[in-house]
Protein backbone atom coordinates (compact mmCIF):
# COMPACT_ATOMS: atom_id res chain seq x y z
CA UNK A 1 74.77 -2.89 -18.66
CA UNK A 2 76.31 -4.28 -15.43
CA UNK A 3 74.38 -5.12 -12.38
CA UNK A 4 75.24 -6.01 -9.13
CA UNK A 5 72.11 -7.91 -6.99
CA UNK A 6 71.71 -8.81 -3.52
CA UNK A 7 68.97 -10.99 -1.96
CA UNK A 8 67.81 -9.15 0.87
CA UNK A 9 65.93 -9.39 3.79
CA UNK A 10 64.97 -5.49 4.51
CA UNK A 11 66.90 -2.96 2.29
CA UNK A 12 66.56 0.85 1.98
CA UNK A 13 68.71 4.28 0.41
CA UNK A 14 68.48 7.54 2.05
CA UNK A 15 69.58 10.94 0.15
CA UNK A 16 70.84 13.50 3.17
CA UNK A 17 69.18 11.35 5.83
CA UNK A 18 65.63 11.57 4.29
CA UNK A 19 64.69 7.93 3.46
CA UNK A 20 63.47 7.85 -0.72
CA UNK A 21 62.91 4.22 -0.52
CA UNK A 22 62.74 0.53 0.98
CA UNK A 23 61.78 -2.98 0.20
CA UNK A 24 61.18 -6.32 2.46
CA UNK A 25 62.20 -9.30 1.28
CA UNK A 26 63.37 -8.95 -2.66
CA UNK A 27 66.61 -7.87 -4.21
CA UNK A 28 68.72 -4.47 -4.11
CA UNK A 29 70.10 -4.10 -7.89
CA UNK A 30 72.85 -1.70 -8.22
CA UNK A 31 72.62 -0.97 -12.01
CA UNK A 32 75.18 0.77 -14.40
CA UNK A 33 75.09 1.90 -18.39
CA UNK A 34 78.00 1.27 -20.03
CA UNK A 35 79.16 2.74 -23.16
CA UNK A 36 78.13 1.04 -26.02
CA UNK A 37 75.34 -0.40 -24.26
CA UNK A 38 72.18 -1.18 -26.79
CA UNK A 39 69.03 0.16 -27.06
CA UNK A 40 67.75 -3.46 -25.50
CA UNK A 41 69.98 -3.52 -22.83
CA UNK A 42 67.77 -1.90 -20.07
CA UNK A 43 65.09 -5.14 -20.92
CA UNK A 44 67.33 -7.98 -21.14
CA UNK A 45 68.98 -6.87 -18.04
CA UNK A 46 65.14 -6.88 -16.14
CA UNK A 47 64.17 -10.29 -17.65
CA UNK A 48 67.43 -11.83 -16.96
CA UNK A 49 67.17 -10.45 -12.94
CA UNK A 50 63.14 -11.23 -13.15
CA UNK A 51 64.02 -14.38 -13.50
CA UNK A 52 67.05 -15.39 -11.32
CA UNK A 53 66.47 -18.29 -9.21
CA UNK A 54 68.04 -17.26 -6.16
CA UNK A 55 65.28 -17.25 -3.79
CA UNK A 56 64.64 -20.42 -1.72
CA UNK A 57 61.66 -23.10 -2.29
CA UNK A 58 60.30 -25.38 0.24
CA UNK A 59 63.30 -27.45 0.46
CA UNK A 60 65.84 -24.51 1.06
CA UNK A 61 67.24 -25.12 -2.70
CA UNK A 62 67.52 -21.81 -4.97
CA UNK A 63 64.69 -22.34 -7.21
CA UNK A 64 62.52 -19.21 -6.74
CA UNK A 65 62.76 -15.86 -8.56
CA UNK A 66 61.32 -12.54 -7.61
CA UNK A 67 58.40 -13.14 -9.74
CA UNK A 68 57.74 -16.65 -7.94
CA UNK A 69 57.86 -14.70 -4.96
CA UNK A 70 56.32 -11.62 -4.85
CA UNK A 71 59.65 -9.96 -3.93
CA UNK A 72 60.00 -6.21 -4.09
CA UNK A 73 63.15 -4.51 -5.85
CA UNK A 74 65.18 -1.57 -4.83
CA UNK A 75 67.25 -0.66 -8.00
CA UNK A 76 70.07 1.71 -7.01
CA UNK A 77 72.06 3.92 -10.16
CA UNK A 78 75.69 3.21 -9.17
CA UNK A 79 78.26 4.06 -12.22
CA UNK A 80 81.08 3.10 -10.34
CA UNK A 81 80.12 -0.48 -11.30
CA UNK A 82 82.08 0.60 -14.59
CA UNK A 83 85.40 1.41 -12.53
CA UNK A 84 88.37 0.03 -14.27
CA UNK A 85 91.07 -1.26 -11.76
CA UNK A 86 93.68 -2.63 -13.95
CA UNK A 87 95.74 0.50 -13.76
CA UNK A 88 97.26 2.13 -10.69
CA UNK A 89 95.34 2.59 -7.34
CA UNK A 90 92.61 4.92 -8.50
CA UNK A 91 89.48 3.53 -10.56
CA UNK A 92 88.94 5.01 -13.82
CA UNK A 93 85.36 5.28 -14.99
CA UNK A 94 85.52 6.21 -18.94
CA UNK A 95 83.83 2.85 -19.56
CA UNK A 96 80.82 4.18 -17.67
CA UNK A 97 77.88 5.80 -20.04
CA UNK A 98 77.83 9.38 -20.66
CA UNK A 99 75.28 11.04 -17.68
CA UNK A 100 72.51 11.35 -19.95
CA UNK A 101 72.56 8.02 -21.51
CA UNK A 102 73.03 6.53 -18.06
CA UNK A 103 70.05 8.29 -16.87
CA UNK A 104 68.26 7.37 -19.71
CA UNK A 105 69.06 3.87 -19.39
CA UNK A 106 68.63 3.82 -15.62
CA UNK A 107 64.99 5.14 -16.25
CA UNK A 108 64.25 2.26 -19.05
CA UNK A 109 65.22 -0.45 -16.65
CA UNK A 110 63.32 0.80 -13.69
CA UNK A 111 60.14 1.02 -16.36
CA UNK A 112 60.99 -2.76 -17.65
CA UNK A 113 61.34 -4.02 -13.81
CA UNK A 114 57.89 -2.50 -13.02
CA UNK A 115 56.48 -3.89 -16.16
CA UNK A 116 57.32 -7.10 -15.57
CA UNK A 117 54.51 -6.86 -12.29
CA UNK A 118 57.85 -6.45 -9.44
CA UNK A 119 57.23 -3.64 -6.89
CA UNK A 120 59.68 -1.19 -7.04
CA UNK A 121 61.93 1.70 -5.08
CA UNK A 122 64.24 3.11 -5.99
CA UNK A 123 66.79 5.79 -5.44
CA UNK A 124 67.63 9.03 -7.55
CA UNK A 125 69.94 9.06 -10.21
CA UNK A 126 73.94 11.10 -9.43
CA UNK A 127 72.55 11.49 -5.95
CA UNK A 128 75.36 11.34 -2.87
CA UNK A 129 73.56 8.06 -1.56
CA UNK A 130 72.83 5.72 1.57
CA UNK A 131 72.06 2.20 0.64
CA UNK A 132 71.47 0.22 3.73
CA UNK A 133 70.63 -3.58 3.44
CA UNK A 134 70.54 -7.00 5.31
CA UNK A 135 71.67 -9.22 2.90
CA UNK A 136 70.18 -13.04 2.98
CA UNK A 137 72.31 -15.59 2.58
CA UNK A 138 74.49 -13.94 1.68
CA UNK A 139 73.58 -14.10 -1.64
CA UNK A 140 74.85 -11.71 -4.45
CA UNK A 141 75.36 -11.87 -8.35
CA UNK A 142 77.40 -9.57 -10.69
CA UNK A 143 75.90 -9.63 -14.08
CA UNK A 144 76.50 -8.31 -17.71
CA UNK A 145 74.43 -7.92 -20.62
C-alpha cells in the first residue's frame, strides 16, 4: 500500500460539485493498493499514519499524532499513486491493484482508521474527484507498507 498524507488545516472532496466529505484540522490520506499487497496491509498502513508525529505540541516541535489530537481524517482512493514514471512521458499504472482488490483494500483501511477511534470522511472509490485542502505547514509524507 502507498499513501500520500497531508496535515491540514480544513480539507474536503466533492464528486460533480456535490460535497461527500470534509475534515478540520487532521490529515487528507490519499491511499493506493498495490499488487501484491498483503492481507495486513490495509492495518499496518492505519497504525503507522495513527501514529505519525507530525502534529505540533506546545513548543511548535512535531510530537503529536492524530490520536494525540483528536484530528479528523479524510482518506481519498487515488491509484495513480502506483504510476510508474521511469518510462516515456505517460505514467503506467500496472503496479496498481486490480479494481476489486483496490476497493477491497480501500474499504479495510477506512474500517482500521475508524477503529482506531479517528473521525473519518471520505470520498468514493473510481469516482472523477475534487479534493480541496489547506495544507499546514506544509507538511506531507509519502509512505509504503
Amino acid at each position: 500500500m502507498r499513501a500520500l498524507i497531508q496535515r491540514v488545516s480544513t480539507a474536503n472532496v466533492s464528486i460533480e460539485g456535490e460535497a461527500v466529505g470534509q475534515i478540520g484540522p487532521g490529515l487528507v490520506i490519499l491511499i493506493c493498493a498495490m499488487q501484491g499487497d498483503g492481507d495486513d496491509a490495509p492495518a499496518k498502513m492505519a497504525a503507522k499514519i495513527a501514529k505519525l508525529r507530525v502534529f505540533k505540541d506546545d513548543d511548535g516541535k512535531m510530537n503529536r499524532s492524530i490520536l494525540d489530537t483528536g484530528g479528523s481524517a479524510l482518506i481519498v482512493s487515488q491509484f495513480t499513486l502506483a504510476g510508474d514514471t521511469s518510462r516515456g512521458n505517460r505514467p503506467g499504472f500496472s503496479a496498481a491493484a486490480a479494481p476489486e482488490d483496490g476497493r477491497a483494500a480501500y474499504e479495510a483501511f477506512i474500517a482500521e482508521v475508524q477503529a482506531l477511534g479517528i473521525t473519518t470522511q471520505t470520498g468514493r472509490f473510481g469516482a472523477d474527484m475534487a479534493v480541496s485542502l489547506t495544507n499546514d505547514g506544509p507538511v506531507t509524507l509519502w509512505l509504503e507498507i
